[in-house]
Protein backbone atom coordinates (compact mmCIF):
# COMPACT_ATOMS: atom_id res chain seq x y z
CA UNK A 1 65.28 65.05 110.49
CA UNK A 2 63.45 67.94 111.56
CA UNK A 3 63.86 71.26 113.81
CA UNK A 4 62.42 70.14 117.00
CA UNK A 5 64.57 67.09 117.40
CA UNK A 6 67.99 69.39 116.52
CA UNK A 7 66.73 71.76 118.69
CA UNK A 8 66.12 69.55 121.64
CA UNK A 9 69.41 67.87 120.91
CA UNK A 10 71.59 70.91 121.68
CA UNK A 11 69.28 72.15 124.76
CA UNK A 12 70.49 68.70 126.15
CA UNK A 13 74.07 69.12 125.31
CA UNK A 14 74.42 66.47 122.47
CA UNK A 15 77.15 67.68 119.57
CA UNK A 16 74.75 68.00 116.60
CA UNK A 17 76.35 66.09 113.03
CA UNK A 18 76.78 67.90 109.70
CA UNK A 19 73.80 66.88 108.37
CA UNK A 20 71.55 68.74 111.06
CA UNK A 21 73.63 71.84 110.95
CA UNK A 22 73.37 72.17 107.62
CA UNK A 23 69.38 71.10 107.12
CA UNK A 24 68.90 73.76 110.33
CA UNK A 25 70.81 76.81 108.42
CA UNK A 26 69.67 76.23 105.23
CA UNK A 27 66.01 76.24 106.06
CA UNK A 28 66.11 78.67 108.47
CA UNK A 29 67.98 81.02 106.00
CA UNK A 30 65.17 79.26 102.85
CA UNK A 31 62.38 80.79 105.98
CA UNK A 32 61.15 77.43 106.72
CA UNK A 33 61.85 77.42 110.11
CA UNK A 34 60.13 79.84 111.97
CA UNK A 35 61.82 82.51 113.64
CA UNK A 36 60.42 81.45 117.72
CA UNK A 37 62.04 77.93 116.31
CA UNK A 38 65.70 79.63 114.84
CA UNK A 39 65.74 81.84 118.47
CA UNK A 40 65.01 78.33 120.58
CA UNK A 41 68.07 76.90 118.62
CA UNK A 42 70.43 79.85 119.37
CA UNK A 43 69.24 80.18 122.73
CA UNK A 44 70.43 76.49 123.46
CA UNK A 45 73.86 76.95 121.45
CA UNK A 46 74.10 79.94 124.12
CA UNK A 47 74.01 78.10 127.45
CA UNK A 48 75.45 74.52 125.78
CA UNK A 49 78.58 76.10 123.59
CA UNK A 50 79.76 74.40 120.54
CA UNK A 51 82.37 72.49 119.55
CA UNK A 52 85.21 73.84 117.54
CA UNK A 53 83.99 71.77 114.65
CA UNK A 54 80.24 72.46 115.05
CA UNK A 55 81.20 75.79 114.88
CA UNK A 56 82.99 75.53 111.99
CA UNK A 57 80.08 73.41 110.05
CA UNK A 58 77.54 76.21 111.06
CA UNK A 59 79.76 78.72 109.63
CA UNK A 60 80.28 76.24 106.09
CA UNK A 61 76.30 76.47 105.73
CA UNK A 62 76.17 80.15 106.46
CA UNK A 63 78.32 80.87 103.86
CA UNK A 64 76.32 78.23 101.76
CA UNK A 65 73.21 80.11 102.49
CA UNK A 66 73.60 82.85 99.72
CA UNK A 67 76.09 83.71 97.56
CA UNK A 68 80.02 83.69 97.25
CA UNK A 69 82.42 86.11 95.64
CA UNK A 70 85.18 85.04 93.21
CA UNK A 71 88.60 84.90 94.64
CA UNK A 72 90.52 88.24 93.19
CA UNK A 73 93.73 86.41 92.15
CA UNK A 74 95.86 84.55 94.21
CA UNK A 75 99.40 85.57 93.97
CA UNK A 76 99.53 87.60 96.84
CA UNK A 77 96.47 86.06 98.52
CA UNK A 78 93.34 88.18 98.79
CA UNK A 79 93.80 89.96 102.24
CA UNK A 80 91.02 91.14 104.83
CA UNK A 81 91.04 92.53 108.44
CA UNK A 82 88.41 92.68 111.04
CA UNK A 83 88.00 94.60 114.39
CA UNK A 84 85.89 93.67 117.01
CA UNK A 85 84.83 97.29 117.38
CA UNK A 86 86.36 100.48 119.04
CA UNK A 87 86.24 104.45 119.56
CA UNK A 88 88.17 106.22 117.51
CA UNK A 89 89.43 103.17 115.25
CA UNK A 90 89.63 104.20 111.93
CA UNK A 91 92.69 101.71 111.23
CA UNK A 92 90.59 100.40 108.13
CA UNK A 93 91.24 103.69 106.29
CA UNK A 94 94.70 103.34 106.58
CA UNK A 95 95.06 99.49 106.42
CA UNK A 96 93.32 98.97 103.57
CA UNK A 97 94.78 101.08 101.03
CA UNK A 98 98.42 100.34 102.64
CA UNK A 99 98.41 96.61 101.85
CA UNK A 100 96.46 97.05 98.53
CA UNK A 101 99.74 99.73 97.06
CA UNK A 102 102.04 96.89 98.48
CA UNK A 103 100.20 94.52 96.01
CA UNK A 104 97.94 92.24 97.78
CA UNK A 105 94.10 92.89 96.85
CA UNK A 106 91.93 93.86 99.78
CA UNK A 107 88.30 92.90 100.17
CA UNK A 108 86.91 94.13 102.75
CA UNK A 109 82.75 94.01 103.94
CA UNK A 110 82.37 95.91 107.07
CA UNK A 111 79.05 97.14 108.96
CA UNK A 112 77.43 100.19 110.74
CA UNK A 113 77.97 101.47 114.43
CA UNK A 114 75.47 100.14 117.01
CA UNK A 115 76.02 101.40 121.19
CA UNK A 116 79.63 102.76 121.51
CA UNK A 117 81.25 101.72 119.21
CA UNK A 118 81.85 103.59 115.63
CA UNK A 119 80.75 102.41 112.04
CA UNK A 120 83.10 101.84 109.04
CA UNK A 121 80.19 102.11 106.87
CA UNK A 122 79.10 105.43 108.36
CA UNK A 123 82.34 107.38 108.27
CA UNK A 124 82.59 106.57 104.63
CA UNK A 125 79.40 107.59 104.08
CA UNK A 126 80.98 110.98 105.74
CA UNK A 127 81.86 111.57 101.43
CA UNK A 128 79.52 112.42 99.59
CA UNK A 129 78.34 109.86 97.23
CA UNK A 130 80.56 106.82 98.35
CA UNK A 131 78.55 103.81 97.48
CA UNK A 132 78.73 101.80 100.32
CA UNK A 133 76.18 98.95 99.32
CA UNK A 134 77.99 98.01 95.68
CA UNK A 135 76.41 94.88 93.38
CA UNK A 136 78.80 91.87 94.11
CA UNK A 137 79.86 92.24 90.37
CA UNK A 138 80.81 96.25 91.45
CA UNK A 139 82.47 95.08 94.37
CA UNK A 140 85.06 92.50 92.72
CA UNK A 141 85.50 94.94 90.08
CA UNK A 142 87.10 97.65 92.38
CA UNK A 143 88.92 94.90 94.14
CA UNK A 144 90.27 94.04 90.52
CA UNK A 145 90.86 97.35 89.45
CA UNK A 146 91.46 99.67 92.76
CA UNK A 147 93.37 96.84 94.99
CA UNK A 148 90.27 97.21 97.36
CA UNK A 149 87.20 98.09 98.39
CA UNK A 150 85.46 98.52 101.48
CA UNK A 151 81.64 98.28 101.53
CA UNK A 152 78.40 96.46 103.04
CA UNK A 153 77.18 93.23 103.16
CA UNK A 154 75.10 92.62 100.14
CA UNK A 155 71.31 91.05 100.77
CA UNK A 156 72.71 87.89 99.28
CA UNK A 157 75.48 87.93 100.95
CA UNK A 158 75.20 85.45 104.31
CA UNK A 159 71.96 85.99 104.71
CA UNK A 160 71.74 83.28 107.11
CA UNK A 161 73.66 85.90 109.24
CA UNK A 162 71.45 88.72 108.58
CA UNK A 163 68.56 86.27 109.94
CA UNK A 164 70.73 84.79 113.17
CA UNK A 165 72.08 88.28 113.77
CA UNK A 166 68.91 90.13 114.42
CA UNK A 167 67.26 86.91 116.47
CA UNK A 168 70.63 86.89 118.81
CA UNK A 169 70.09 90.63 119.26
CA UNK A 170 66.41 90.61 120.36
CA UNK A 171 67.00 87.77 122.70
CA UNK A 172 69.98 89.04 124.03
CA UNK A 173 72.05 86.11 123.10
CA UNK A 174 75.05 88.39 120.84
CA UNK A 175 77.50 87.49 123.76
CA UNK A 176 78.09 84.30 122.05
CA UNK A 177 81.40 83.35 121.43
CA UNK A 178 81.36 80.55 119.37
CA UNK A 179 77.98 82.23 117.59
CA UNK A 180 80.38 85.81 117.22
CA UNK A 181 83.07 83.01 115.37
CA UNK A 182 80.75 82.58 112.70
CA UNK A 183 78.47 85.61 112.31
CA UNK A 184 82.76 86.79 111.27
CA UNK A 185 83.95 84.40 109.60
CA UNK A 186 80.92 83.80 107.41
CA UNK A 187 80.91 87.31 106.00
CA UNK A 188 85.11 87.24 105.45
CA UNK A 189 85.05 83.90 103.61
CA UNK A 190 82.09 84.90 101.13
CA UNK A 191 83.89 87.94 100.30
CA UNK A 192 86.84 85.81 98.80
CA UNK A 193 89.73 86.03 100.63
CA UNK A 194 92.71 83.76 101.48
CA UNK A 195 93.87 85.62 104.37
CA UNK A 196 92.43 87.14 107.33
CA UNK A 197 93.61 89.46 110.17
CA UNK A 198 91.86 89.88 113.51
CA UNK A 199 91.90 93.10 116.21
CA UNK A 200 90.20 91.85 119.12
CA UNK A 201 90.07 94.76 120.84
CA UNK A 202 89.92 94.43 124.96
CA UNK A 203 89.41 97.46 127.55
CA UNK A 204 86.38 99.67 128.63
CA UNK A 205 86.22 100.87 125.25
CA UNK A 206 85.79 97.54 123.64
CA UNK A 207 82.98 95.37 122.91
CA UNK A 208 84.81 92.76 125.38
CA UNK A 209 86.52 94.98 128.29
CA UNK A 210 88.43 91.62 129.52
CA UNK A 211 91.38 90.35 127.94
CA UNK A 212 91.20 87.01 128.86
CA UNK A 213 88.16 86.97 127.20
CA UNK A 214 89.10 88.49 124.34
CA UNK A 215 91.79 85.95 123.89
CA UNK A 216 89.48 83.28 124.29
CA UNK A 217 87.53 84.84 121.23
CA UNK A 218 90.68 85.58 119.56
CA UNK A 219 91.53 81.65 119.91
CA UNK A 220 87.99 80.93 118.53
CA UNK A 221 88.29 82.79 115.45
CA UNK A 222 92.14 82.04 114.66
CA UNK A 223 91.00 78.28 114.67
CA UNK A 224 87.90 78.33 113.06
CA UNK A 225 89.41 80.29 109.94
CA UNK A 226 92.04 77.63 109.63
CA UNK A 227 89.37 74.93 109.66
CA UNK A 228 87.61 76.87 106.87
CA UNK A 229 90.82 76.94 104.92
CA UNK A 230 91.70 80.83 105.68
CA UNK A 231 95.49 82.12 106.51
CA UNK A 232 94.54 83.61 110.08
CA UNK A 233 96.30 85.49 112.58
CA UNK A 234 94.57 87.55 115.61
CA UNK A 235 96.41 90.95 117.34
CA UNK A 236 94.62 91.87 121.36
CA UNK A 237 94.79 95.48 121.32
CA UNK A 238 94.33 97.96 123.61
CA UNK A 239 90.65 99.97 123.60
CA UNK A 240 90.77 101.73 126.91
CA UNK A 241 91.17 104.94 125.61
CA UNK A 242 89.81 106.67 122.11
CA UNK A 243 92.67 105.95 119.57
CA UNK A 244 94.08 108.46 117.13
CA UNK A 245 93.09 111.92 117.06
CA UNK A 246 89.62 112.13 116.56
CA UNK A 247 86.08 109.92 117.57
CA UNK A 248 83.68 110.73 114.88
CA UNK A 249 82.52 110.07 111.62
CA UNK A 250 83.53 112.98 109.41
CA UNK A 251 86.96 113.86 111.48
CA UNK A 252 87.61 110.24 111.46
CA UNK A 253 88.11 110.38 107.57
CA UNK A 254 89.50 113.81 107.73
CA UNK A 255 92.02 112.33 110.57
CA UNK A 256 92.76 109.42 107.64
CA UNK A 257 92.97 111.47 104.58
CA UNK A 258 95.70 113.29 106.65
CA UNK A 259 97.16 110.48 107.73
CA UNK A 260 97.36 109.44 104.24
CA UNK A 261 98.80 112.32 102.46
CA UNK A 262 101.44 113.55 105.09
CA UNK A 263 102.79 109.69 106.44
CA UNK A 264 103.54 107.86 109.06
CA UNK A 265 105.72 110.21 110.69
CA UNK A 266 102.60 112.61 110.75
CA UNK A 267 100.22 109.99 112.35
CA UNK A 268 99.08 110.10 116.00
CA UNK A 269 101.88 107.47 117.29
CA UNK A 270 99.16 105.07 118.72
CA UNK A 271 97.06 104.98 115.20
CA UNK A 272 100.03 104.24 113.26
CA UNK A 273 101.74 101.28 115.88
CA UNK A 274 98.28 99.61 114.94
CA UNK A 275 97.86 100.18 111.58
CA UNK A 276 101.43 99.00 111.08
CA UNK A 277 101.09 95.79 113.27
CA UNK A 278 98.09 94.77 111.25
CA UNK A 279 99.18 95.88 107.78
CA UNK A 280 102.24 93.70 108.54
CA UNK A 281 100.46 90.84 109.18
CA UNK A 282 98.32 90.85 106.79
CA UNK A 283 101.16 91.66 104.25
CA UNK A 284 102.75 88.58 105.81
CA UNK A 285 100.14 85.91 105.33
CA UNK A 286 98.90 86.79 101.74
CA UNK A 287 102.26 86.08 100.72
CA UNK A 288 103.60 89.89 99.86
CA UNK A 289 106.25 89.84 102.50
CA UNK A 290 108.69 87.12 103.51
CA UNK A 291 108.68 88.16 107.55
CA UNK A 292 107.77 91.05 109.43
CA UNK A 293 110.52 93.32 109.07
CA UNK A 294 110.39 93.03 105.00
CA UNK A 295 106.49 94.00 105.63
CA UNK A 296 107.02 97.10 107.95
CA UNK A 297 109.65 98.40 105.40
CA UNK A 298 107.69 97.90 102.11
CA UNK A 299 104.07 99.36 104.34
CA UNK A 300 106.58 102.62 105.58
CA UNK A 301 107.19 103.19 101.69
CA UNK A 302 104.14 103.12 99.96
CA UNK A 303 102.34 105.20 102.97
CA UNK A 304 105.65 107.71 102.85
CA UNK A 305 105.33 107.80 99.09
CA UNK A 306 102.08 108.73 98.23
CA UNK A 307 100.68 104.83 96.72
CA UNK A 308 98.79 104.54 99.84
CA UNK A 309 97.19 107.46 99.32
CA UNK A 310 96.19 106.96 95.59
CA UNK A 311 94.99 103.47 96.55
CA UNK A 312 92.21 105.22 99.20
CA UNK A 313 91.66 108.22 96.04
CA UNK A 314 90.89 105.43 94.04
CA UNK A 315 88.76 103.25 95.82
CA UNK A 316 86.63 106.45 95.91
CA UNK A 317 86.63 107.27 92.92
CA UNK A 318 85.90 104.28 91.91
CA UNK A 319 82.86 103.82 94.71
CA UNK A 320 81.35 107.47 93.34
CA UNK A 321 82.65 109.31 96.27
CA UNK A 322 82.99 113.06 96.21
CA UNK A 323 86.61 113.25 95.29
CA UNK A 324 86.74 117.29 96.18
CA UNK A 325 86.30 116.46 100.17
CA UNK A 326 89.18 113.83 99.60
CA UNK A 327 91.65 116.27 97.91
CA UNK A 328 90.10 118.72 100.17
CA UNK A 329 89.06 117.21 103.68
CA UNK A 330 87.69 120.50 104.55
CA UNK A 331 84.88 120.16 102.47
CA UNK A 332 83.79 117.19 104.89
CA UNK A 333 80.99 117.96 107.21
CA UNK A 334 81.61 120.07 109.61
CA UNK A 335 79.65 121.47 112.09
CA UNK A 336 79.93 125.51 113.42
CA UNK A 337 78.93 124.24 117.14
CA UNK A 338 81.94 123.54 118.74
CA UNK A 339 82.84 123.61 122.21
CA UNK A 340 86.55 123.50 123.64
CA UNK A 341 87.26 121.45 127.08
CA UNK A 342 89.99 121.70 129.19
CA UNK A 343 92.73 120.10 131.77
CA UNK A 344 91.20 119.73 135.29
CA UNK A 345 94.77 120.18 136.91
CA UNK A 346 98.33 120.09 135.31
CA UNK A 347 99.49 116.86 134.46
CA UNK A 348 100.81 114.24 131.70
CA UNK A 349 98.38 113.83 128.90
CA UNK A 350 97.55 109.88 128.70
CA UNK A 351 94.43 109.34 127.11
CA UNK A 352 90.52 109.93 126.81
CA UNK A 353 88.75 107.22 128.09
CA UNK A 354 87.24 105.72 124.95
CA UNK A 355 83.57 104.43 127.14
CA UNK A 356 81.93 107.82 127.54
CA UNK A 357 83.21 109.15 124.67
CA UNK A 358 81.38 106.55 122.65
CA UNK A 359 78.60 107.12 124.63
CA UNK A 360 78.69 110.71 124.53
CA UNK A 361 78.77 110.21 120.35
CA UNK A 362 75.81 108.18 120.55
CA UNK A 363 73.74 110.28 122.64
CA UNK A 364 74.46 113.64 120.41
CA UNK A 365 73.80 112.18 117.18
CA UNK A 366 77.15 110.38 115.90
CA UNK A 367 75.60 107.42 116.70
CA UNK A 368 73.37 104.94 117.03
CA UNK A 369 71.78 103.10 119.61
CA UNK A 370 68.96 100.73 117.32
CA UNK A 371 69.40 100.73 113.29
CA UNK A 372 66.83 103.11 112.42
CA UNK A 373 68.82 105.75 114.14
CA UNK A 374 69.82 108.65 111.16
CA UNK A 375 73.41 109.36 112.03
CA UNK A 376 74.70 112.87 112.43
CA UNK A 377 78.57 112.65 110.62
CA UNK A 378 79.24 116.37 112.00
CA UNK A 379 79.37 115.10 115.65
CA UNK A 380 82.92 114.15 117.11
CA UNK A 381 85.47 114.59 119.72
CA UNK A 382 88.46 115.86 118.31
CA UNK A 383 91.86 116.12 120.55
CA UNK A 384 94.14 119.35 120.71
CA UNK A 385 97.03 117.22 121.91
CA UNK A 386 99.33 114.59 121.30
CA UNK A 387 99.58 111.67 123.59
CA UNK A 388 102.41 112.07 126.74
CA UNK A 389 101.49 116.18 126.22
CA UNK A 390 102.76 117.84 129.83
CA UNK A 391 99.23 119.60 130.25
CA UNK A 392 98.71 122.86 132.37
CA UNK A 393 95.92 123.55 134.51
CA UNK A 394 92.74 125.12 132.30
CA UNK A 395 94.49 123.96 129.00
CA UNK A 396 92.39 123.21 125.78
CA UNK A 397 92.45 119.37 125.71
CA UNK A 398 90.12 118.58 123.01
CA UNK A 399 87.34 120.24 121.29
CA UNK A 400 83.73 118.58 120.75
CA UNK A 401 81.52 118.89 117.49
CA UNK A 402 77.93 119.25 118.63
CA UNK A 403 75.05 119.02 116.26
CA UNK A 404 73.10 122.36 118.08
CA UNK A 405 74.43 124.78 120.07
CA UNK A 406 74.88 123.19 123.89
CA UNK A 407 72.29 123.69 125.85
CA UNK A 408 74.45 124.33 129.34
CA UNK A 409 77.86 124.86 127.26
CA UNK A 410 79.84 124.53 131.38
CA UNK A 411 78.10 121.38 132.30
CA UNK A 412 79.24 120.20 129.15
CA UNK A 413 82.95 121.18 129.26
CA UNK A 414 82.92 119.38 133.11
CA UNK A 415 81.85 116.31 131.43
CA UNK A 416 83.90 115.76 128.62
CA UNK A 417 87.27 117.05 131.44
CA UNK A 418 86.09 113.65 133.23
CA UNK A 419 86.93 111.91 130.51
CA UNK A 420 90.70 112.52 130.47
CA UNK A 421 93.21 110.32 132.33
CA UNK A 422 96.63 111.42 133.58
CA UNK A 423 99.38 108.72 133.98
CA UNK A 424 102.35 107.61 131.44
CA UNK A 425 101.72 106.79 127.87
CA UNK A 426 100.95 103.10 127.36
CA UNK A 427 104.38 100.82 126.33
CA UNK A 428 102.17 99.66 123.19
CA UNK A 429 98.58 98.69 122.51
CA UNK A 430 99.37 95.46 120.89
CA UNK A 431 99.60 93.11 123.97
CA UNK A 432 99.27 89.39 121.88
CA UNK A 433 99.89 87.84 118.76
CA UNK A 434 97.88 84.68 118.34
CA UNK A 435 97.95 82.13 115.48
């Protein structure tokens, strides 16, 4: 067996066995297959697909490829969820520490903003001193102790994903489907849990803008989980426009800690319709709730109580974080550039398109467009507003967080007014359940 023959074997369409997936992962991830051979091999899984069970297998000897966390109990099931990537989405902030007061532990590895869409990482790193790279041995002891923890992927984590990641990206092969399956799946199932919820997010503002292909994804990763033993269950949810109040690192937490403290009742409505759908689900299938309704009740408690937000205060806490800008999110940064935009013409408030407000982010600093990039947490978009807001003529919509004063403050305020839409609020942004 060796890496030519695998390789030539999937460029002509042949369903590779166990044995060559793993011997092709494992030395690839070991570095004895060179990288022009490991980008030859993707490149042909590209244009030839996979099977549901290849994909599967590849994502076995991923997860075989470094280490594995322990399990953190098992009674309810360790939970996780996983977005595919929005503007504005800071449902992990509320999520999290939701379903870890109602009693199911929450591990949860997330990663960095890259093009339009936000960061988890970054916004947390919004607080001072928040550890977001923890030892594996740190991160199952805040699990343990907190109920969760949200933090990076350590280097011995998957690192056969690390490697197939950053080949896929240079050769402009990320599209992948059935590649996407197990660059997520990999990650979730090293990080110990039993249960896994999925946003695939679909609109102009998501990574995949068509929701036919995002169910087709959706599908992918619903099936391969269950093949890898996981509890999985995908939501299609509506990106087209920037969700919640705020796009931007340090409002996004400020938005959250808000959120947090004051309830559900206090949330932007389209924030907490997600945050609820998910936390329900994920409530569901560790085994914390009998059915829907006994999840949505329990989730509404602990967030309307305050053990929602003492789960998030202690995750901190327990991650180093600067617990003054949690008790006080003023103390977040902020930045004294701000610039206020308006309503071209009078009309119902529906949304700002979530596209170039990513973009916009990116290009001022709140962003990043390649890794290296230094992110700027000051920079956001911040709304005025609420959703379905009758809006006169020359009314403040939304105010923008610049890091410098603007250089042509008008030009500015006509470009961010493009990005609001008129119409009728949206019915719901949860379109599908799947799995």
């Amino acid at each position: 067996m060796n890496a030519k023959e695998i390789i030539a074997k999937k460029r002509d369409g042949g369903e590779l066995s166990v044995d060559e997936i793993e011997f092709f992962v494992l030395e690839a991830a070991a570095g004895r297959i060179p990288d022009y051979q490991v980008s030859a091999w993707l490149m042909s899984i590209y244009f030839q697909g996979l099977s549901r069970e290849e994909a599967a297998c590849i994502t076995r000897a991923m997860i075989r490829s470094g280490d594995t966390l322990p399990r953190a109990g098992e009674h309810p099931l360790p939970v996780d969820k996983h977005s595919t990537g929005g503007v504005g989405d800071k449902v992990s902030f509320l999520v999290a520490p939701l379903v870890a007061a109602a009693g199911a532990p929450v591990p949860m590895i997330s990663g960095r903003s890259l093009g339009h869409t936000g960061g988890t990482l970054d916004k947390l790193e919004a607080i001072a001193g928040y550890e977001t790279a923890p030892s594996p041995d740190d991160f199952v002891r805040c699990v343990r102790e907190r109920g969760l923890c949200i933090a990076g992927q350590s280097d011995r984590l998957v690192p056969a994903d690390r490697l197939f990641y950053s080949l896929r990206d240079a050769a402009s092969i990320v599209e992948s489907i059935p590649l996407i399956t197990s660059s997520i799946l990999s990650k979730k199932v090293a990080e110990g849990i039993g249960a896994l919820v999925l946003d695939v997010k679909f609109g102009k503002g998501a990574f995949m803008s068509e929701k036919d292909r995002a169910r087709e994804l959706a599908g992918w990763l619903v099936d391969t989980g269950r093949r890898l033993g996981l509890k999985a269950r995908a939501y299609l949810t509506d990106m087209n426009y920037v969700l919640g109040r705020t796009a931007g690192n340090a409002l996004e937490i400020r938005e959250s800690i808000e959120s947090l403290r004051q309830g559900p009742d206090a949330t932007a409505a389209d924030l907490r319709e997600v945050t609820l759908a998910l936390g329900e689900g994920m409530l569901v299938l560790s085994g914390g709730a009998g059915d829907e309704a006994e999840a949505r009740g329990i989730l509404e408690a602990v967030w309307s109580d305050g053990r929602a937000w003492e789960s998030f205060r202690g995750m901190v806490e327990q991650q180093g974080g600067d617990l003054a800008m949690v008790d006080d999110p003023g103390l977040l940064p902020t930045s004294p550039y701000t610039v206020d935009f308006h309503a071209p013409r009078a009309g119902r408030f529906k949304g700002l398109h979530a596209r170039p407000v990513g973009d916009w982010l990116t290009r001022s600093g709140g962003g990043r467009l390649v890794q290296a990039d230094v992110i700027d947490h000051r920079v956001g978009v911040e709304l005025r507003v609420e959703l379905g807001t009758s809006l006169e003529a020359g009314e403040v919509v939304g105010r923008l967080h610049l890091r410098e004063p603007a250089e042509d403050e008008a030009e500015l305020q006509a470009s961010a007014a493009s990005w609001i839409e008129f119409g009728e609020p949206r019915d719901t942004l949860v379109h599908e359940v799947i799995g």
